[in-house]
N, C-alpha and C. Protein backbone atom coordinates (compact mmCIF):
# COMPACT_ATOMS: atom_id res chain seq x y z
N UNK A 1 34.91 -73.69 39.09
CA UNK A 1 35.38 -74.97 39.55
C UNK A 1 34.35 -76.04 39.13
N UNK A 2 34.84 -76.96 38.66
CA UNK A 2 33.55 -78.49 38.30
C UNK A 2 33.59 -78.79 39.22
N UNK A 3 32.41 -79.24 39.21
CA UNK A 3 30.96 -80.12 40.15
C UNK A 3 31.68 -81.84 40.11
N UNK A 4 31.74 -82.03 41.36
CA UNK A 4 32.05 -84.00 40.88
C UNK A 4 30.14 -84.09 41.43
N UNK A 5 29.98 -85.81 40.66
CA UNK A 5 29.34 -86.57 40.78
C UNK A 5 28.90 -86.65 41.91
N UNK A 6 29.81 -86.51 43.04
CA UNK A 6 29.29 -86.48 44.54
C UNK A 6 28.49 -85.51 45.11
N UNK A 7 28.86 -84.28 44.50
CA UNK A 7 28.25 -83.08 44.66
C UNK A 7 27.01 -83.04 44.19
N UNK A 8 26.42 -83.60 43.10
CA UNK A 8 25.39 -83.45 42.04
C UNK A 8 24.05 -84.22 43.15
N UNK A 9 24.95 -85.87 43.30
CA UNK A 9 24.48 -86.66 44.18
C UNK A 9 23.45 -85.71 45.51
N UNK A 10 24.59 -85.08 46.12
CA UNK A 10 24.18 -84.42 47.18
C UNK A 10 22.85 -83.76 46.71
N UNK A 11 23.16 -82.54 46.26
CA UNK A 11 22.19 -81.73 45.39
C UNK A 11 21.35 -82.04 45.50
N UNK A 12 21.07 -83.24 44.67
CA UNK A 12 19.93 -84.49 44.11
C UNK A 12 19.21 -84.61 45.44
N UNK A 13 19.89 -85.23 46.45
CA UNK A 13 19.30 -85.73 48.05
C UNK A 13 18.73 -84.35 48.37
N UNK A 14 19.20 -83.42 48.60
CA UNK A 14 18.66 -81.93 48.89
C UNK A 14 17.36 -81.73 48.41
N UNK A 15 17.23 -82.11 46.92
CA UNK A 15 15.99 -81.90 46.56
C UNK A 15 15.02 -82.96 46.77
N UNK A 16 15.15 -84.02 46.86
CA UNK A 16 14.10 -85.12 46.85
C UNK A 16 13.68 -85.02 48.66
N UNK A 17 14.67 -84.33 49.27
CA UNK A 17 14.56 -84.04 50.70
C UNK A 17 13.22 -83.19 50.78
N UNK A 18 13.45 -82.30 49.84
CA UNK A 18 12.38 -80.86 49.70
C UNK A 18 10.98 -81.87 49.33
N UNK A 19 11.37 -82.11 48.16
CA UNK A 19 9.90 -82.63 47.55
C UNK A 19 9.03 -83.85 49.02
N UNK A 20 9.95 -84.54 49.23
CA UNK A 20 9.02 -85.41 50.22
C UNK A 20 8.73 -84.55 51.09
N UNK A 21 9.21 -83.15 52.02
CA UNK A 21 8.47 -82.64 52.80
C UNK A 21 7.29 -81.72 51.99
N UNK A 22 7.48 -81.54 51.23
CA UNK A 22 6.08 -80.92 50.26
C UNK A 22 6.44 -79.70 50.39
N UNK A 23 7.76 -79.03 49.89
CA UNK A 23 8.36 -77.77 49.91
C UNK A 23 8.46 -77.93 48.26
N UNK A 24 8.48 -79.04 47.36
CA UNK A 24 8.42 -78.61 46.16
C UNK A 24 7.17 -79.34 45.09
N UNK A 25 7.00 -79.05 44.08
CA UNK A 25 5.67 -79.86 43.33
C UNK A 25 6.79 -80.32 42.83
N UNK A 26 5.97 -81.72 41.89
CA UNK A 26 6.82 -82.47 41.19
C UNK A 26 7.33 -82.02 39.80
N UNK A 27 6.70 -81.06 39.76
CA UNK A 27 7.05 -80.34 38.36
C UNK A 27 8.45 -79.45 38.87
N UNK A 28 8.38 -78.66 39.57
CA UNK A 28 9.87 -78.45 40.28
C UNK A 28 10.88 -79.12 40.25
N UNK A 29 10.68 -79.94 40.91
CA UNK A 29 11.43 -81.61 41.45
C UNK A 29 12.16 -81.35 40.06
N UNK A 30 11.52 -81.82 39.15
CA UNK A 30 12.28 -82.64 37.70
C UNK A 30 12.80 -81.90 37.42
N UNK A 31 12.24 -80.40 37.44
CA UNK A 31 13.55 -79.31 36.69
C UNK A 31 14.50 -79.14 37.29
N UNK A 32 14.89 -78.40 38.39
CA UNK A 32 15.87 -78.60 39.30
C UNK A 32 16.67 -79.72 39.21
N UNK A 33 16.46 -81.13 39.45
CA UNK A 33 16.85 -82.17 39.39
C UNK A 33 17.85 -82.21 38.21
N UNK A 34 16.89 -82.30 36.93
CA UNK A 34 17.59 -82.16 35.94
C UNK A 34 18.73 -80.80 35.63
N UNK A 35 18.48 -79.49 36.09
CA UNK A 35 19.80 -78.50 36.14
C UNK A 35 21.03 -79.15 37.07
N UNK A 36 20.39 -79.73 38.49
CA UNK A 36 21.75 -80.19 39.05
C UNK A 36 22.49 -81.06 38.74
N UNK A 37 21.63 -82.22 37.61
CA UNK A 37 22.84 -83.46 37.52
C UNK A 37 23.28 -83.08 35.88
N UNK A 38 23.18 -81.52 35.04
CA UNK A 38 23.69 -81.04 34.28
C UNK A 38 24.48 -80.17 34.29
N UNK A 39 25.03 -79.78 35.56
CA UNK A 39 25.54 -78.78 36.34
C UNK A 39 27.09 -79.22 36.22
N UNK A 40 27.65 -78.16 35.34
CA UNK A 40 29.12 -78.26 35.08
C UNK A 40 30.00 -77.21 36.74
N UNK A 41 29.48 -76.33 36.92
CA UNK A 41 30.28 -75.83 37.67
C UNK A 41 29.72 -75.67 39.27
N UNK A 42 30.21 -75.20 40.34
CA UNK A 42 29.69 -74.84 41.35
C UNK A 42 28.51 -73.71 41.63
N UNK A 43 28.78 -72.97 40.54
CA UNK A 43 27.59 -72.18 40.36
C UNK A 43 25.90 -72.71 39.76
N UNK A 44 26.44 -73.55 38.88
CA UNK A 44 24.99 -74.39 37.91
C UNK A 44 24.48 -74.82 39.11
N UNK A 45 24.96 -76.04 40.01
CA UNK A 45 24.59 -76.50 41.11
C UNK A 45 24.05 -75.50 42.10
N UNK A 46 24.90 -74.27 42.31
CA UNK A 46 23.95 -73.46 43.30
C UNK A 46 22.75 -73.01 42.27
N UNK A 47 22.63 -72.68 41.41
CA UNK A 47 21.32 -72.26 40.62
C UNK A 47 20.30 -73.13 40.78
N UNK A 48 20.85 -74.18 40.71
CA UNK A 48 19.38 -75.49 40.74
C UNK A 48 18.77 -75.25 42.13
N UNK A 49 19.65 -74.86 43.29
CA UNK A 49 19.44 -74.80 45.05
C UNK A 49 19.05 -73.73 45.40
N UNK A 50 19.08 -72.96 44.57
CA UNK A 50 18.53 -71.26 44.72
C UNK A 50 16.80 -71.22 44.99
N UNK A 51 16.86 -70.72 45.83
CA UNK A 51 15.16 -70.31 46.05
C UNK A 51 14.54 -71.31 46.43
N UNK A 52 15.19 -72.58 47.47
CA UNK A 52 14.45 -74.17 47.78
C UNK A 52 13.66 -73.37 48.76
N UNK A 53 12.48 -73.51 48.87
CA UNK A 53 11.79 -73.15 50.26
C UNK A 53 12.15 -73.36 51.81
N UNK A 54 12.40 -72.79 52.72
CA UNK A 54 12.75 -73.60 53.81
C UNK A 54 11.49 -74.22 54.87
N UNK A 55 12.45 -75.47 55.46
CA UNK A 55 10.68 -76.00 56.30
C UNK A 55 10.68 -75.28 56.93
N UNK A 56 9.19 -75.79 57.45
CA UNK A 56 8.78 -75.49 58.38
C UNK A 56 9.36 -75.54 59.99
N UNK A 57 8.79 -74.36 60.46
CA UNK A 57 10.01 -74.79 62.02
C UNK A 57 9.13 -75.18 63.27
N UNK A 58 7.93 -75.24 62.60
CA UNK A 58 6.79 -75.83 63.86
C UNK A 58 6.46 -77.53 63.00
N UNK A 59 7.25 -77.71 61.79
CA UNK A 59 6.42 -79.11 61.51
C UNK A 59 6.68 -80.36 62.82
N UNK A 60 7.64 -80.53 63.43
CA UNK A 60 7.78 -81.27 64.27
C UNK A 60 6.55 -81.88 65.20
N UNK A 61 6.05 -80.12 65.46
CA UNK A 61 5.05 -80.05 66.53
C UNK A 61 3.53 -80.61 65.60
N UNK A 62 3.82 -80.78 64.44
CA UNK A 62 2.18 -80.90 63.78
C UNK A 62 2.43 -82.49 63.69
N UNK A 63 3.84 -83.60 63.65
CA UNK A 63 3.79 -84.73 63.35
C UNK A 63 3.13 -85.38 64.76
N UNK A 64 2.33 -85.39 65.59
CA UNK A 64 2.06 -85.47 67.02
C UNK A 64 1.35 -87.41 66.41
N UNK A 65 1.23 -88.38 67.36
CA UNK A 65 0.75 -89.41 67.04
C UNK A 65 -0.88 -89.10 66.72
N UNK A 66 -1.92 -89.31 65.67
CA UNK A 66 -2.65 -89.28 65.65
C UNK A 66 -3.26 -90.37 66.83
N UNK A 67 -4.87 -90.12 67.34
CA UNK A 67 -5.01 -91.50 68.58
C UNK A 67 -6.15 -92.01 67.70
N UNK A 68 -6.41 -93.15 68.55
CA UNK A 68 -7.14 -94.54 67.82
C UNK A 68 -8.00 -94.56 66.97
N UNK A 69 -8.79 -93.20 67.08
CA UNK A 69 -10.06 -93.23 66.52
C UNK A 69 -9.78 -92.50 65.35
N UNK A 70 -8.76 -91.57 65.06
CA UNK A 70 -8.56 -91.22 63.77
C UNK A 70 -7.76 -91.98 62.85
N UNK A 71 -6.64 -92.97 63.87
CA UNK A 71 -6.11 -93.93 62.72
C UNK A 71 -6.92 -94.82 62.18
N UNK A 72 -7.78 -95.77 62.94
CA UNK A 72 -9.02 -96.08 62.10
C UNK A 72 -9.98 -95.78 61.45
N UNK A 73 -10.48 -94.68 61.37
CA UNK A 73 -11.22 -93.98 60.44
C UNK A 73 -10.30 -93.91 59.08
N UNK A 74 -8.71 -93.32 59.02
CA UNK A 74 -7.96 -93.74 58.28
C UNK A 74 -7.71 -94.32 57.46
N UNK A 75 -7.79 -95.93 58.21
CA UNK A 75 -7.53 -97.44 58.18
C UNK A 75 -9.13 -97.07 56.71
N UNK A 76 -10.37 -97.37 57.60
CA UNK A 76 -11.37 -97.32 56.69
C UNK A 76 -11.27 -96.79 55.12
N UNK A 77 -10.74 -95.62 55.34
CA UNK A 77 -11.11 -94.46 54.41
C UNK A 77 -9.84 -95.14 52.85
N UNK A 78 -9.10 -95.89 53.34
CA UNK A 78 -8.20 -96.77 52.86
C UNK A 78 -8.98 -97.44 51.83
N UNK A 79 -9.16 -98.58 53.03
CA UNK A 79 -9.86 -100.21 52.48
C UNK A 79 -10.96 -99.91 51.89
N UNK A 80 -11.84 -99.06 52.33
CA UNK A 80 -13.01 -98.96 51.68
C UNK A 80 -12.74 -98.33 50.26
N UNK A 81 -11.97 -98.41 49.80
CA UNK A 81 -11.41 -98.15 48.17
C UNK A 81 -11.68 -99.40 47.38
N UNK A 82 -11.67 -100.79 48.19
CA UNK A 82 -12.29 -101.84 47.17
C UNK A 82 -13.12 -102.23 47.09
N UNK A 83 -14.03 -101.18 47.66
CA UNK A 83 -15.60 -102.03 47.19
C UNK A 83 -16.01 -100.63 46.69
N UNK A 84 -15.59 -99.16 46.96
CA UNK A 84 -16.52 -98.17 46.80
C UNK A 84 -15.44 -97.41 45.46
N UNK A 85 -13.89 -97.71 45.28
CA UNK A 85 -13.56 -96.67 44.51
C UNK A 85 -13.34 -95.40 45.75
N UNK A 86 -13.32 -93.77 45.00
CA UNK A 86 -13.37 -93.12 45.72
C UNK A 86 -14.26 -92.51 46.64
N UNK A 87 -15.61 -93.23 46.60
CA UNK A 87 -16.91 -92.14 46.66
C UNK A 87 -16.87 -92.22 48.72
N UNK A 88 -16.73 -93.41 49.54
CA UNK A 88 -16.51 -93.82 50.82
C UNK A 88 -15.14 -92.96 51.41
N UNK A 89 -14.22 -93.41 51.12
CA UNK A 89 -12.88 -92.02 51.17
C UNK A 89 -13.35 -90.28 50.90
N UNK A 90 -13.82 -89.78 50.11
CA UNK A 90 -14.65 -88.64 49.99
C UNK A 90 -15.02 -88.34 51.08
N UNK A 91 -16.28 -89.16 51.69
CA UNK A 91 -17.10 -88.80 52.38
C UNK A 91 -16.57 -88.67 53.67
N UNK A 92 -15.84 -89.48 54.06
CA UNK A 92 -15.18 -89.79 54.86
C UNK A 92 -14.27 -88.26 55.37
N UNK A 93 -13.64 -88.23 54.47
CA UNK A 93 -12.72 -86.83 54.02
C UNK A 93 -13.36 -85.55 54.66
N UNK A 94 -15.27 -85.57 53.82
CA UNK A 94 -16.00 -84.27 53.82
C UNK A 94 -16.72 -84.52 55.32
N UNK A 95 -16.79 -85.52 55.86
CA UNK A 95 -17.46 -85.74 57.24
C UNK A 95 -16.17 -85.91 58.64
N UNK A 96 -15.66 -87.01 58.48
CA UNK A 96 -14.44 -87.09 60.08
C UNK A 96 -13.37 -86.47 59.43
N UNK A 97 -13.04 -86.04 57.95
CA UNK A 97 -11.95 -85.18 58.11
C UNK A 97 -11.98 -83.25 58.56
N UNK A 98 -12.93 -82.82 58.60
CA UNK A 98 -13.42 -81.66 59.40
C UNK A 98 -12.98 -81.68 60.68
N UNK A 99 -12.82 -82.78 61.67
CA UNK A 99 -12.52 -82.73 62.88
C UNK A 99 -10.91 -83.12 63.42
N UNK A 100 -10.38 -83.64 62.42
CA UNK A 100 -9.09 -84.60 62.12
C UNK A 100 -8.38 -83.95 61.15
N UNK A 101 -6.97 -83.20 60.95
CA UNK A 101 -6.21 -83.38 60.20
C UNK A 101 -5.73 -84.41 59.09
N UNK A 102 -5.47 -85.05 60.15
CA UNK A 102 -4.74 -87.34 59.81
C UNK A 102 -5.99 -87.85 59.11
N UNK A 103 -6.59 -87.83 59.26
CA UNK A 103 -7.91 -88.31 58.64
C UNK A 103 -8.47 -87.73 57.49
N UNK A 104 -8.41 -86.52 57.40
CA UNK A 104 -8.35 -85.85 56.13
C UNK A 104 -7.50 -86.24 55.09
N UNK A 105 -6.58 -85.94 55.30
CA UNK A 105 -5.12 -86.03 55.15
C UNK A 105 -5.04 -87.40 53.99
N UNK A 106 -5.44 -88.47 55.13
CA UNK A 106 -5.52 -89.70 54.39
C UNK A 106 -6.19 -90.47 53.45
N UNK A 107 -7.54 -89.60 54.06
CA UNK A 107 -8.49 -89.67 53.08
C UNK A 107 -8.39 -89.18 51.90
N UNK A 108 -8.49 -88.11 51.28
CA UNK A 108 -7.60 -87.54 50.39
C UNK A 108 -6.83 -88.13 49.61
N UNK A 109 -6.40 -88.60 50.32
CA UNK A 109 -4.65 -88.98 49.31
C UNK A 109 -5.21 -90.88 49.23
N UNK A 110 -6.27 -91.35 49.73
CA UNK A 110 -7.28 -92.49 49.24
C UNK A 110 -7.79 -92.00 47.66
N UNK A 111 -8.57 -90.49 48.15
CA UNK A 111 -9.40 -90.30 46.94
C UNK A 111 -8.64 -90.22 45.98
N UNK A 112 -7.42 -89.53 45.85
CA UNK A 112 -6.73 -89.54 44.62
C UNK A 112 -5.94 -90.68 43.96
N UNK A 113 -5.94 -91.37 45.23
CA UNK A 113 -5.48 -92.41 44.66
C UNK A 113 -5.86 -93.64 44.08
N UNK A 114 -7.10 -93.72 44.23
CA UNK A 114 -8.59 -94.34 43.60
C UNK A 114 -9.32 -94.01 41.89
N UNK A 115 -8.84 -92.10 42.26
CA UNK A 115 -9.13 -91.83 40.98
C UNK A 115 -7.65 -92.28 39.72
N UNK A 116 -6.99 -92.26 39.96
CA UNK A 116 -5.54 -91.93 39.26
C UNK A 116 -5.79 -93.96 38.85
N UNK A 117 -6.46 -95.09 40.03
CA UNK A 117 -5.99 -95.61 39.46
C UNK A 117 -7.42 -96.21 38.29
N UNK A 118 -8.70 -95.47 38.44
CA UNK A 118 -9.33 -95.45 38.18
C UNK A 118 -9.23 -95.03 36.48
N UNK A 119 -8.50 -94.28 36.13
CA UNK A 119 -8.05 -93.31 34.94
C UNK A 119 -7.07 -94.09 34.58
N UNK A 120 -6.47 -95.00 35.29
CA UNK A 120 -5.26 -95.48 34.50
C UNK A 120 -6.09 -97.04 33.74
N UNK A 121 -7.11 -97.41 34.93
CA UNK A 121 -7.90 -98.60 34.25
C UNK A 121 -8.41 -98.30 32.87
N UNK A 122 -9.01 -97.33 32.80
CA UNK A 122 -9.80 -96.62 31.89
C UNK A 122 -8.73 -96.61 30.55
N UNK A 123 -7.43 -95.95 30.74
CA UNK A 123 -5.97 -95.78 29.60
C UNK A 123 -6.03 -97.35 29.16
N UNK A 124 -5.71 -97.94 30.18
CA UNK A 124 -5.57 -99.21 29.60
C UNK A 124 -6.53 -99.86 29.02
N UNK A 125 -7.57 -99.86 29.21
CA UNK A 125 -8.71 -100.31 28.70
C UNK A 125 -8.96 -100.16 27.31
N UNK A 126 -8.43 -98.52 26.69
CA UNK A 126 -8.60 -97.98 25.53
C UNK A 126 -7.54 -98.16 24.81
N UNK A 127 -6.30 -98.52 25.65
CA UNK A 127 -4.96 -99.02 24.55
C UNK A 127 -5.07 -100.60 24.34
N UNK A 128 -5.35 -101.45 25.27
CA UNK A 128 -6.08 -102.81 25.28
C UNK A 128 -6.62 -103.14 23.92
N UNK A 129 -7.71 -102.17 24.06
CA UNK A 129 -8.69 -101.95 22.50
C UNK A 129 -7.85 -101.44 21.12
N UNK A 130 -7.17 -100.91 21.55
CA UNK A 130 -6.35 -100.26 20.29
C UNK A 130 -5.59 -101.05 19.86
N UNK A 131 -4.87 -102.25 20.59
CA UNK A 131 -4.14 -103.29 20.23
C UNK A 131 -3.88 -104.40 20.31
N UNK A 132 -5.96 -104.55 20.06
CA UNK A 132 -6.16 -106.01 19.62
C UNK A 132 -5.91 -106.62 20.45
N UNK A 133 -6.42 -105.93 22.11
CA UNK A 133 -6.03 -106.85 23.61
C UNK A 133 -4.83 -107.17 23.97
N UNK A 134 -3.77 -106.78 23.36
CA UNK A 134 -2.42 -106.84 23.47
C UNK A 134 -1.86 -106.87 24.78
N UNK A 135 -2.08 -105.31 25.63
CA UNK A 135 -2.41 -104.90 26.23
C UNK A 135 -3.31 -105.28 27.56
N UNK A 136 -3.79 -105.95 27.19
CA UNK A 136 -4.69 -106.47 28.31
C UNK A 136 -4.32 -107.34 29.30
N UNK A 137 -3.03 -108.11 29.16
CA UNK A 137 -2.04 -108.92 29.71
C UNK A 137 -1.58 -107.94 30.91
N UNK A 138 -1.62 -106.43 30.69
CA UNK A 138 -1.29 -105.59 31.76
C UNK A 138 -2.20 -105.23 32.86
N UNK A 139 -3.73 -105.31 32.79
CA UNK A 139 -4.60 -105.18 33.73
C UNK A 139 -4.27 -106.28 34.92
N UNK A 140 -4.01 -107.51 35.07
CA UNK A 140 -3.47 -108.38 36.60
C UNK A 140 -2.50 -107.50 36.62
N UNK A 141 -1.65 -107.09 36.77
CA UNK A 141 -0.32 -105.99 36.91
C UNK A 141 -0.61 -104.93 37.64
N UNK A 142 -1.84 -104.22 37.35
CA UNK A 142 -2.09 -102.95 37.52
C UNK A 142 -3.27 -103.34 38.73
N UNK A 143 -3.98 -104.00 38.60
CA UNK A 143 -4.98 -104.24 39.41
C UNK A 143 -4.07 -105.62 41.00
N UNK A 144 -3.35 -106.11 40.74
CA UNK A 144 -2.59 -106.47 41.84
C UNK A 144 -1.46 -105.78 42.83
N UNK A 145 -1.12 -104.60 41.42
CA UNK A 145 -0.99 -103.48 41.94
C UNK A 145 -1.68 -102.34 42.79
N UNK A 146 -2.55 -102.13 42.76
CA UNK A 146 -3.50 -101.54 43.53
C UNK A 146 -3.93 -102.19 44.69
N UNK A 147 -4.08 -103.21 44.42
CA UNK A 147 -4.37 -104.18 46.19
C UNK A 147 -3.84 -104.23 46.69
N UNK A 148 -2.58 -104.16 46.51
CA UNK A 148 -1.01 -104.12 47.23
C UNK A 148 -1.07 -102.83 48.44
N UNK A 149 -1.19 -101.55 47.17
CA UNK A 149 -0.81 -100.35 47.91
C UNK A 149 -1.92 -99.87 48.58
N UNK A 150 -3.15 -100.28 48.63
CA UNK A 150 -4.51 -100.08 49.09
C UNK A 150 -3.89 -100.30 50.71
N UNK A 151 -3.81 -101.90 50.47
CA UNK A 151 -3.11 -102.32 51.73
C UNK A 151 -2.61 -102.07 52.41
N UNK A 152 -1.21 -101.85 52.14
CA UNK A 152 -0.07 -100.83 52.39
C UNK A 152 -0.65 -99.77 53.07
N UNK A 153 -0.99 -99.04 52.24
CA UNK A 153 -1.83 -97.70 52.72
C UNK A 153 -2.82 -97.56 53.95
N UNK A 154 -3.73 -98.63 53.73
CA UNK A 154 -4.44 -98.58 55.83
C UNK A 154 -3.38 -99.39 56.67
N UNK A 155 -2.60 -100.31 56.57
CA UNK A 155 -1.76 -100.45 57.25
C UNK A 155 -1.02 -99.53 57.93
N UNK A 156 -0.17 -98.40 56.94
CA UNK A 156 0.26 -97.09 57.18
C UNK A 156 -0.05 -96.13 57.76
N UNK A 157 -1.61 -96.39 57.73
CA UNK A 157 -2.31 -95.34 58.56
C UNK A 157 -2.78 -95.86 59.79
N UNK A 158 -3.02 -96.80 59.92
CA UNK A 158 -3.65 -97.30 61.06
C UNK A 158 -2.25 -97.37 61.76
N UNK A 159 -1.04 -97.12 62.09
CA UNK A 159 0.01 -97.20 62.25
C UNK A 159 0.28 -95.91 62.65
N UNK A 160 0.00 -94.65 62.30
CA UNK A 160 0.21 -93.67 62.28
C UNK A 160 0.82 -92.69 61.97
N UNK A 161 1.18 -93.21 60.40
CA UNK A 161 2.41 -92.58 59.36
C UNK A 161 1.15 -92.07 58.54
N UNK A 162 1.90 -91.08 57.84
CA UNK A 162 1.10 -90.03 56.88
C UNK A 162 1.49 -90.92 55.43
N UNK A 163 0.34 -92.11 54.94
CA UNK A 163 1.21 -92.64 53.98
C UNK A 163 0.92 -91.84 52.42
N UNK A 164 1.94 -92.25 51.35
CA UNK A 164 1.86 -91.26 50.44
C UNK A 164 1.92 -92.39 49.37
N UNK A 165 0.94 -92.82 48.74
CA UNK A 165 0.82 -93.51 47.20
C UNK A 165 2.22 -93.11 46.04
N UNK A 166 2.94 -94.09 45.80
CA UNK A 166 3.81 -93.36 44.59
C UNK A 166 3.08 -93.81 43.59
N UNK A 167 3.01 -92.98 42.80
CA UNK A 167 2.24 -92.43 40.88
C UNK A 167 0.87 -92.28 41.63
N UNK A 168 0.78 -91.25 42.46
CA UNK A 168 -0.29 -90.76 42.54
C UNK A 168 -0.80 -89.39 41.85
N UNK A 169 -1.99 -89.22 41.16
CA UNK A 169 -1.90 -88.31 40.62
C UNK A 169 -2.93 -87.09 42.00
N UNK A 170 -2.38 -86.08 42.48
CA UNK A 170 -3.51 -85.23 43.68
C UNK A 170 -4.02 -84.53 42.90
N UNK A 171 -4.80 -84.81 42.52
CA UNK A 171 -5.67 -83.74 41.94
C UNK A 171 -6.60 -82.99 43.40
N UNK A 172 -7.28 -83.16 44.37
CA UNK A 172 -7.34 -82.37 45.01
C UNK A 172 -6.29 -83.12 46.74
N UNK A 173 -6.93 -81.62 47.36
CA UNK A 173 -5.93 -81.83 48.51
C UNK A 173 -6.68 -81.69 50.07
């Protein structure tokens, strides 16, 4: 039997469902993704859905409100990305995240997100150069970009959401 568009749709939500709870890597994500919205029959579609991990049945109990002192440490481990980069988030991470989940957690996902945009300054910098500053019109872009989500990000935490950088690259966790 063919798959309508609605079905694929669904599919699609199923998986981006998975990936935001961190039941899939993003390398998953895209393949899957891509089998379901290529998926001629009811079967292609179950193939892409085959083997999704299921959640967790205690996560409920782990989303608990973090309290004051770890959302601000948080908050810190954030902001302190514009004057330090990643090295303040780190520490932060290797010192109050030992005692704190949320704080870890956030920190972390500071550090990577410091480095990623750190590496992307660096890309641009060297394609900039490669084309005669061409390129260079894109650094306010990228760097107003980053202040944005810096922001965003201790806001998020000091709030007490687990926030998550998009084009973040995790290199650790």
């Amino acid at each position: 039997m063919r798959v309508s568009d609605a079905d694929r749709d669904q599919g699609v939500a199923l998986l981006q469902t998975a990936f935001a709870e961190g039941r899939l890597t993003h390398a998953e994500l895209d393949q899957r993704i891509g089998e379901a919205l290529t998926a001629r029959s009811g079967d292609d579609l179950a193939r892409a859905l085959r083997g999704l991990p299921v959640a967790k049945a205690h996560a409920t109990a782990e989303r608990t409100m973090p309290n004051g002192a770890d959302r601000m440490w948080a908050l810190v481990a954030h902001w302190s990305g514009y004057f330090s980069l990643f090295v303040i988030p780190a520490l932060i991470a290797f010192t109050k995240g030992t005692s704190s989940r949320f704080v870890r957690d956030q920190a972390m996902e500071s550090v990577n997100f410091q480095l990623t945009f750190l590496g992307a300054t660096v890309a641009l910098g060297m394609a900039a150069g490669l084309t005669f500053g061409l390129l260079g019109v894109l650094f306010p872009v990228v760097v107003v970009g980053w202040m944005v989500l810096v922001c965003l990000g201790g806001l998020s935490a000091v709030a007490g959401n687990r926030w998550r950088y998009p084009w973040n690259v995790r290199l650790f966790r």
